[in-house]
Protein backbone atom coordinates (compact mmCIF):
# COMPACT_ATOMS: atom_id res chain seq x y z
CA UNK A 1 67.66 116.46 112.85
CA UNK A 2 70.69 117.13 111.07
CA UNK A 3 73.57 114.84 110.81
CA UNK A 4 76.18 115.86 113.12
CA UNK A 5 79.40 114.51 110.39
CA UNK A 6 77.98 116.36 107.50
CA UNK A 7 76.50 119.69 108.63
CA UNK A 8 78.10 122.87 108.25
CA UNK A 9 80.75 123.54 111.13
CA UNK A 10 80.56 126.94 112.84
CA UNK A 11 83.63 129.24 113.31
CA UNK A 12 84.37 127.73 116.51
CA UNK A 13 83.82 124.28 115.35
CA UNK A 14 86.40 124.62 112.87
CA UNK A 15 88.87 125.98 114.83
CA UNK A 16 88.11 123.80 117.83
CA UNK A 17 88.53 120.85 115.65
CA UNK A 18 91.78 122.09 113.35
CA UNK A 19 93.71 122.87 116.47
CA UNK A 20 92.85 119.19 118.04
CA UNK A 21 94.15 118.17 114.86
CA UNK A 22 97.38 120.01 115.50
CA UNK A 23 97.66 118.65 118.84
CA UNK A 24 98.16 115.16 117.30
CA UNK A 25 100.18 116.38 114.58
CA UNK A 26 102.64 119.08 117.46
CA UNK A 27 103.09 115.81 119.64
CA UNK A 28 104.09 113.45 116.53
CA UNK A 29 106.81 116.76 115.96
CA UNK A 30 107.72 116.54 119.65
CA UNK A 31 108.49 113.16 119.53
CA UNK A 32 110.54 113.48 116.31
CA UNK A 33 112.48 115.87 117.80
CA UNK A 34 113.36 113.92 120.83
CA UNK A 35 114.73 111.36 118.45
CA UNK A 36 115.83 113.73 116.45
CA UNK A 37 117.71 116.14 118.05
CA UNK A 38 120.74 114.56 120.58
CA UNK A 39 120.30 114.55 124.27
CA UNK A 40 123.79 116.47 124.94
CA UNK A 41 122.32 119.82 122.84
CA UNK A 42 120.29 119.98 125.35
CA UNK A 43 116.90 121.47 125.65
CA UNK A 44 116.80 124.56 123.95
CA UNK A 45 117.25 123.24 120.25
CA UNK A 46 114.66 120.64 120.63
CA UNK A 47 112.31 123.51 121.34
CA UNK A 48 113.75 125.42 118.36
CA UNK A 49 113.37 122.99 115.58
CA UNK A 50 109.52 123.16 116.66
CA UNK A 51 109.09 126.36 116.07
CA UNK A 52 108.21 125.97 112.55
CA UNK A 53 105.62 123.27 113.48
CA UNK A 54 104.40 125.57 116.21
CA UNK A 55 104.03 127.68 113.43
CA UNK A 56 102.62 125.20 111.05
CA UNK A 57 99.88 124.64 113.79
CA UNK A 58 98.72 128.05 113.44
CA UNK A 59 98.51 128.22 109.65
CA UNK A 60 96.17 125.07 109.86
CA UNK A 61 94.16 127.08 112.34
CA UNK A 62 93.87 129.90 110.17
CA UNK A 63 93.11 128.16 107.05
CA UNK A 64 90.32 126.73 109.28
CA UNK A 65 88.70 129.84 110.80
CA UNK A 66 88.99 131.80 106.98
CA UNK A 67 87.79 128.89 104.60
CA UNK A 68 84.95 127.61 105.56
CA UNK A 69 85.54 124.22 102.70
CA UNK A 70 88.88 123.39 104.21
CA UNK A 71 87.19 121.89 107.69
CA UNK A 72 83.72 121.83 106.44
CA UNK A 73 82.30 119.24 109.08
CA UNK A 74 82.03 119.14 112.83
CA UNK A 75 83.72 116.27 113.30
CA UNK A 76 87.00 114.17 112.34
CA UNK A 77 86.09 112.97 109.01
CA UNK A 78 87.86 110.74 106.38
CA UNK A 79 89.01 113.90 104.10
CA UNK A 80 90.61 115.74 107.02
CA UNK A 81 92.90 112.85 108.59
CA UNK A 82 94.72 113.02 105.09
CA UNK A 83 94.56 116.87 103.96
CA UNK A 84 95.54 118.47 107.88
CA UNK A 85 98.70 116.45 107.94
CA UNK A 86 99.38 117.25 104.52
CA UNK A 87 99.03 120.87 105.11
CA UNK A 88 100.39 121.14 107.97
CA UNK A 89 104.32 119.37 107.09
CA UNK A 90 103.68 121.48 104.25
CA UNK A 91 103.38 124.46 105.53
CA UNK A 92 105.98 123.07 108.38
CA UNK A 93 108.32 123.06 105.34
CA UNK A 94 107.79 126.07 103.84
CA UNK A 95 108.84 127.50 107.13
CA UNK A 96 111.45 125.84 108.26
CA UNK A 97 113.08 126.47 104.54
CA UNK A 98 112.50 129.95 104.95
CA UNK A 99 114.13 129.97 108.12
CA UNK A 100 117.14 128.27 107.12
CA UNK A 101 117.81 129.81 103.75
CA UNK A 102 120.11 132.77 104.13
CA UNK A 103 118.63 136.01 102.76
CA UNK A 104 121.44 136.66 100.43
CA UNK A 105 124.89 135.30 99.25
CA UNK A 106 126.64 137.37 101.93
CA UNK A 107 124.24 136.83 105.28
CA UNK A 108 124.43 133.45 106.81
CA UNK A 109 121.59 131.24 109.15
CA UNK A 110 122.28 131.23 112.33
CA UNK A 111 124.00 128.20 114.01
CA UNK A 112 120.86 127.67 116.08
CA UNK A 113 118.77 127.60 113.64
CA UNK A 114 120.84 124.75 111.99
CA UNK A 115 118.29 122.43 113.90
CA UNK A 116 115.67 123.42 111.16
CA UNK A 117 116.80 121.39 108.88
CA UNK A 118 115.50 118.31 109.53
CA UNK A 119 112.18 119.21 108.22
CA UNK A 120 113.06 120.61 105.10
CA UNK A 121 114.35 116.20 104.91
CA UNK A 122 112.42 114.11 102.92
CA UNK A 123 113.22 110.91 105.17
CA UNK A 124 111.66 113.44 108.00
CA UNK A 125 108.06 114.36 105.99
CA UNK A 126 107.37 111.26 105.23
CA UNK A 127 107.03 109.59 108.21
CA UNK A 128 105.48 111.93 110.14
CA UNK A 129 103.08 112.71 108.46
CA UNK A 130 102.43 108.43 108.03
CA UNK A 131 101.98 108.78 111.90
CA UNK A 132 100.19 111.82 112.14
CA UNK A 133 97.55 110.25 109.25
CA UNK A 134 97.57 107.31 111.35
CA UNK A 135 96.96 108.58 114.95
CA UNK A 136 94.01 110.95 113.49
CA UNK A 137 92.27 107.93 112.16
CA UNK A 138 92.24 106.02 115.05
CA UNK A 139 89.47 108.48 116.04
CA UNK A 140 87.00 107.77 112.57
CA UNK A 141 87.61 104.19 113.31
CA UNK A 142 85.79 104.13 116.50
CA UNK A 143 83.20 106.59 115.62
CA UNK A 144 81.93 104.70 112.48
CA UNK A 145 82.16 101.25 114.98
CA UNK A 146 79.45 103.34 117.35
C-alpha cells in the first residue's frame, strides 16, 4: 500500500490541493485588505486591491495542474507550506506591479487602481506571507501528531 504523503498526486489532486492552499493564502489577503484599505473608501476598493491575489490564486492553480513537480504529493507537505506562499505573493506582485505601472510616459494608472499598491510594499509581502506559511502548517502539525 502506497504511502498516501509521498505518492504521485493526480491532476485533480493537485489542483484540489493548490487551490485549498489559496484559500488560506485569499483569506490572509482579505484580511490585509480590511486593515489595509480604510473603512470610508468603502467596499469596492477593498475588492479591487484583491484582484491581483485573485489572480495570484489562479497562477498557483495552474502551475499545479501543468507541472506535475511543483505539488508532487497528495497531501500538505513540509515543501509546499513554504514554496505556495512564496509563489503566490510573488506572482501577487508581479501583478499588481503590472497593474499599476503606466504603459508609457504619457498614459497614467487609474485612480482606482491606486489601491494596488500595497502589494508591490515590502512591509506588505512580508508578513503575509509569515501568516500564510504559518496558517498552512498548522495542518502538517497535526497530521504528523496522528
Amino acid at each position: 500500500m502506497s504511502d498516501p504523503k509521498t505518492s504521485p498526486a493526480s491532476f485533480s489532486e493537485r489542483v484540489t490541493l493548490s487551490l485549498g492552499c489559496c484559500v488560506v493564502c485569499i483569506a490572509v489577503a482579505s484580511i490585509w485588505a480590511i486593515r489595509r484599505v480604510p473603512v470610508e473608501e468603502g467596499i469596492f476598493p477593498r475588492m479591487v486591491s484583491l484582484c491581483s491575489s485573485v489572480a495570484a490564486c489562479g497562477i498557483v492553480a495552474l502551475l499545479a495542474a501543468f507541472l506535475p513537480s511543483f505539488v508532487p504529493f497528495k497531501r500538505l507537505t513540509v515543501p509546499l507550506n513554504i514554496t505556495i506562499p512564496i509563489v503566490w505573493n510573488l506572482a501577487n506582485w508581479f501583478l499588481a506591479s503590472a497593474l499599476i505601472t503606466p504603459a508609457s510616459s504619457t498614459s497614467t494608472v487609474p485612480p482606482m487602481l491606486a489601491v494596488l499598491s500595497h502589494w508591490t510594499d515590502l512591509g506588505t509581502i512580508v508578513p503575509v506571507a509569515l501568516a500564510q506559511f504559518g496558517l498552512l502548517t498548522i495542518p502538517i502539525m497535526f497530521s504528523r501528531n496522528s
